[in-house]
Protein backbone atom coordinates (compact mmCIF):
# COMPACT_ATOMS: atom_id res chain seq x y z
CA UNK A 1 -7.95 -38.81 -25.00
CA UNK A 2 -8.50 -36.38 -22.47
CA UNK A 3 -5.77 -33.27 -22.85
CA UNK A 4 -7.39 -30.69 -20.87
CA UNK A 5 -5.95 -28.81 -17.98
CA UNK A 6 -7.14 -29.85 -14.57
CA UNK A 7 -8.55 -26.56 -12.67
CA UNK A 8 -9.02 -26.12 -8.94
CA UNK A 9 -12.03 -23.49 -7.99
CA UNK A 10 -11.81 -22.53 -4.00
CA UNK A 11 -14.63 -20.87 -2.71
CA UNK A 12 -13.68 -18.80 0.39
CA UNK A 13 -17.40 -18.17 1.34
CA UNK A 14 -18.55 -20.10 4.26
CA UNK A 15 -22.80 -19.30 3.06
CA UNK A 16 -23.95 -22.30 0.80
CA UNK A 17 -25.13 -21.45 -2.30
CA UNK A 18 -22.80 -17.96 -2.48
CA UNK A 19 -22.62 -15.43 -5.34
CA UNK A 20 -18.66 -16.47 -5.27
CA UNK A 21 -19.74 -19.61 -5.89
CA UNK A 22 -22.03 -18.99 -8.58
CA UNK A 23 -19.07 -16.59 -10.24
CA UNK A 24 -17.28 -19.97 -10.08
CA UNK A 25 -20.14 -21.97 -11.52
CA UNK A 26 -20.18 -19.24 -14.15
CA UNK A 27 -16.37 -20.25 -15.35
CA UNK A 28 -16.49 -23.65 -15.33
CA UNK A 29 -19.35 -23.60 -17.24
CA UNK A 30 -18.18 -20.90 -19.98
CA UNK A 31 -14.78 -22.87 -20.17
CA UNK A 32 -15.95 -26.64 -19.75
CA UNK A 33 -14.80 -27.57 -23.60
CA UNK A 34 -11.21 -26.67 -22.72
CA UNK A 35 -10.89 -27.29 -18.79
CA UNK A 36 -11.76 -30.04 -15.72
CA UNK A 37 -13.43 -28.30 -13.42
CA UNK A 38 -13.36 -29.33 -9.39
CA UNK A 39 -15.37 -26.99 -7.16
CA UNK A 40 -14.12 -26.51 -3.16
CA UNK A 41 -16.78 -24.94 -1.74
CA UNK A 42 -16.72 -26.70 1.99
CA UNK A 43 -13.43 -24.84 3.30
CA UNK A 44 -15.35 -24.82 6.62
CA UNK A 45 -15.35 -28.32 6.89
CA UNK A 46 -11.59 -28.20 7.52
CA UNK A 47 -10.39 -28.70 10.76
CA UNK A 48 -8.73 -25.50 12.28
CA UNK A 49 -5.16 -25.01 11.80
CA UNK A 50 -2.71 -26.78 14.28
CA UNK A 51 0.99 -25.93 13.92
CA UNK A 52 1.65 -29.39 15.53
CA UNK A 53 -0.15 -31.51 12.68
CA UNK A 54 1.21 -29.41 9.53
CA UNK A 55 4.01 -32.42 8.71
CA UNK A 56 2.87 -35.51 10.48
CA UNK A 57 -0.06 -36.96 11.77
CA UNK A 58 -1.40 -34.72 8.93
CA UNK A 59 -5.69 -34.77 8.98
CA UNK A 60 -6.83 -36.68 5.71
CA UNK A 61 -9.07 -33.67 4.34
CA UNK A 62 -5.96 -31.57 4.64
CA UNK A 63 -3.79 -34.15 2.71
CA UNK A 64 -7.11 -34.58 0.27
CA UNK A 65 -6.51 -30.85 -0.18
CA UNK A 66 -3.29 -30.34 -0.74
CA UNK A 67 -3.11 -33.43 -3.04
CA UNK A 68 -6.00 -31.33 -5.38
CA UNK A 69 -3.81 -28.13 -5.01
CA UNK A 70 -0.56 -29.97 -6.45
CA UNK A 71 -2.33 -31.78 -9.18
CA UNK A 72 -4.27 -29.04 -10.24
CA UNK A 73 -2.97 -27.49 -13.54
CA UNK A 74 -4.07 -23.98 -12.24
CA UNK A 75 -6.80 -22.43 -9.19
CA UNK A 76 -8.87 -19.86 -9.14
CA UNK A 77 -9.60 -18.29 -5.77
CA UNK A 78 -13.58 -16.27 -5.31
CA UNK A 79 -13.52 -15.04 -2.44
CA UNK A 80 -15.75 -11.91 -0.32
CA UNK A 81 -14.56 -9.97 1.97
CA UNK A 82 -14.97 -10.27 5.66
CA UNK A 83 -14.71 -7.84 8.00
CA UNK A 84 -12.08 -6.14 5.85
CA UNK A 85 -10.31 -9.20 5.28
CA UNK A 86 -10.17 -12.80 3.79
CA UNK A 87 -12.89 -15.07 5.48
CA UNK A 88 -11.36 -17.01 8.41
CA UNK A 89 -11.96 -20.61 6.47
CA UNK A 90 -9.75 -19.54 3.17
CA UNK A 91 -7.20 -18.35 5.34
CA UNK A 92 -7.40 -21.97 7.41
CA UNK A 93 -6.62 -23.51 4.21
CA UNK A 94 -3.99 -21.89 2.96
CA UNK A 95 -2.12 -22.03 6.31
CA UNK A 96 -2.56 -25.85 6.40
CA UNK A 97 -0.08 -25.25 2.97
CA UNK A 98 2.13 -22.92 4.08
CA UNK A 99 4.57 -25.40 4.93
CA UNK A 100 4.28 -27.21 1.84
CA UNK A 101 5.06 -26.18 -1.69
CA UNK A 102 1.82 -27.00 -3.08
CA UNK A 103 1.10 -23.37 -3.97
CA UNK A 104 4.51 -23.00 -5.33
CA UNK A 105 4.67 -21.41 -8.44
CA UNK A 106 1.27 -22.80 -9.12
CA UNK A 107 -0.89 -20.57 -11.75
CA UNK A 108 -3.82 -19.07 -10.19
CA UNK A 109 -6.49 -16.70 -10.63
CA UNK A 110 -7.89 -14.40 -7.63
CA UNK A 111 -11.38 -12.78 -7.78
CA UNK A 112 -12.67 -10.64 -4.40
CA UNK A 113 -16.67 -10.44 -4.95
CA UNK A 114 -18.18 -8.57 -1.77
CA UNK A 115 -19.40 -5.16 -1.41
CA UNK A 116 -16.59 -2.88 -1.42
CA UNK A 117 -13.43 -5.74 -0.88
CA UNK A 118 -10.87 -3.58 -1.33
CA UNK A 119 -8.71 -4.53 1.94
CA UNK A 120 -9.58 -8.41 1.33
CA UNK A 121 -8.29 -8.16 -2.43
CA UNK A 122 -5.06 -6.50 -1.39
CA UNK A 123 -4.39 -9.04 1.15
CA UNK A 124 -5.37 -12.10 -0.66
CA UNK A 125 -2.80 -11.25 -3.26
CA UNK A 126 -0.27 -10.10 -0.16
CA UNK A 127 -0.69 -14.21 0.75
CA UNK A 128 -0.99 -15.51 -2.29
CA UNK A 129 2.14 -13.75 -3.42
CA UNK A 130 3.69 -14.89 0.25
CA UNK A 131 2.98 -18.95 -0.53
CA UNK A 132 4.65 -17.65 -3.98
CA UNK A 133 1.50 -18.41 -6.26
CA UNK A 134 2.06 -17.66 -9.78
CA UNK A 135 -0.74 -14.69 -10.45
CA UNK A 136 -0.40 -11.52 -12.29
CA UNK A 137 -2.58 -8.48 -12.60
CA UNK A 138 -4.75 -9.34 -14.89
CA UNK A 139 -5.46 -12.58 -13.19
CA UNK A 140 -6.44 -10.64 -10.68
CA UNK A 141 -10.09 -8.92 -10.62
CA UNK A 142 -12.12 -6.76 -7.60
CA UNK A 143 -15.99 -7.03 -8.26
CA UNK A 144 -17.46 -4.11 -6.18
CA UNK A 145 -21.35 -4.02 -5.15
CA UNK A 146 -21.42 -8.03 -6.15
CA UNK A 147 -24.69 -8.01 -4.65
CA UNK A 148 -26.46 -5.66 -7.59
CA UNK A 149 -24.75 -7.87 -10.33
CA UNK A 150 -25.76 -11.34 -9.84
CA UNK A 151 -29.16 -12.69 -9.14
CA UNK A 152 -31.25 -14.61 -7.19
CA UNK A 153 -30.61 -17.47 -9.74
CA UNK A 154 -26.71 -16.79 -9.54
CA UNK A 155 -26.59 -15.08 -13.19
CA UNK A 156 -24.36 -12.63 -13.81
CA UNK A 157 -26.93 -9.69 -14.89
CA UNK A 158 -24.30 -6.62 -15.24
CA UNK A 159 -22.80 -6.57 -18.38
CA UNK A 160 -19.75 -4.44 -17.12
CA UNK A 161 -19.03 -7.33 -14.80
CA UNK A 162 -19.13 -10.38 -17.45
CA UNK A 163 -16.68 -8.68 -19.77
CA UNK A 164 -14.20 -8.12 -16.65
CA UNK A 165 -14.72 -11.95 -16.13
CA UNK A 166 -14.39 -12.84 -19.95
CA UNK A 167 -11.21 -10.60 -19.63
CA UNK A 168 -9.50 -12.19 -16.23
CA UNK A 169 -10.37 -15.75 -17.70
CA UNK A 170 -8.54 -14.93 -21.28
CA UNK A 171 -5.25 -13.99 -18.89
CA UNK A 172 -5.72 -16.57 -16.89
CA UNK A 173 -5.76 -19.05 -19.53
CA UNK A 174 -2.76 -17.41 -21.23
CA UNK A 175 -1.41 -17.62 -17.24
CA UNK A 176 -1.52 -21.60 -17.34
CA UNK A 177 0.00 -21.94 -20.53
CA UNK A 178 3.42 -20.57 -19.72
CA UNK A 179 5.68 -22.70 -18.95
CA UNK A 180 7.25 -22.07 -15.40
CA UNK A 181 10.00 -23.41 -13.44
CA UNK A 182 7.29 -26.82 -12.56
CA UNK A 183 6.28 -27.03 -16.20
CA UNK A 184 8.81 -26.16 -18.65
């Protein structure tokens, strides 16, 4: 019997074959033995937001979406900056929720991976705290100058860096198993 935690991993790059998505790669692979693993990494495949279609007539990738996001038993955001803030698709997807509860009170872990990310990080939590996500700081983490830390193959070569993600992934773990309002 299968008792392990269901995991959602959103990858806010729009490139193919990102270093977010190989930090993502990296935890599902270091955690496989105690977690199910599902991978978004096509956000910009989603059709742009339309107020109009948020409750009915709702587009069936958007309902495929938020039907992961509620059955999920936890999600982990990677995500680089753009432009100073969260890349345009991430921020399509999480307004197609915003008038759901899907992100309500829902454990999740949020990792900015760019080349300085500072103004993305703060403002992914500002949302993420604003669809009332269940995060704290330590299931939080800024990776600065991702670019001289992960290689060509999508390894993780700084050491620095893979104890700060050995570190977020112990509190976010500890994150999933307290009970909240949804899973006491």
């Amino acid at each position: 019997m299968n008792n392990k935690k269901n995991i959602i991993e959103i990858c806010g790059s729009a490139s193919r074959d990102s270093i977010n998505l190989s930090i993502l790669k990296y935890i599902a692979e270091s955690e496989k033995f105690e977690f199910n693993f599902e991978i978004i990494d096509n956000l910009t495949d989603l059709p742009h937001f339309r107020t109009e279609l948020t409750d009915t007539n709702v587009p069936k990738s958007i309902t495929d979406f938020r039907t992961k996001i509620t059955n999920a038993d936890g999600v982990i955001i990677c995500t680089p900056e753009y432009v100073f803030s969260i890349p345009s698709g991430l921020k399509n997807a999480i307004e197609w929720c915003v008038s759901t509860t899907v992100f309500s009170d829902k454990p999740i872990g949020l990792i900015t991976a760019s080349a300085s990310g500072e103004k993305g990080h703060k403002e992914l939590k500002l949302i993420m705290e604003t669809v009332q996500t269940n995060f704290t700081d330590e299931t939080t983490l800024l990776i600065q100058g991702i670019k001289g830390k992960v290689n060509k193959e999508g390894n993780i070569i700084d050491q620095k860096t893979e104890l700060e993600l050995k570190k977020f992934i112990q509190s976010f773990k500890e994150l999933i198993k307290k009970p909240t309002a949804n899973n006491s």
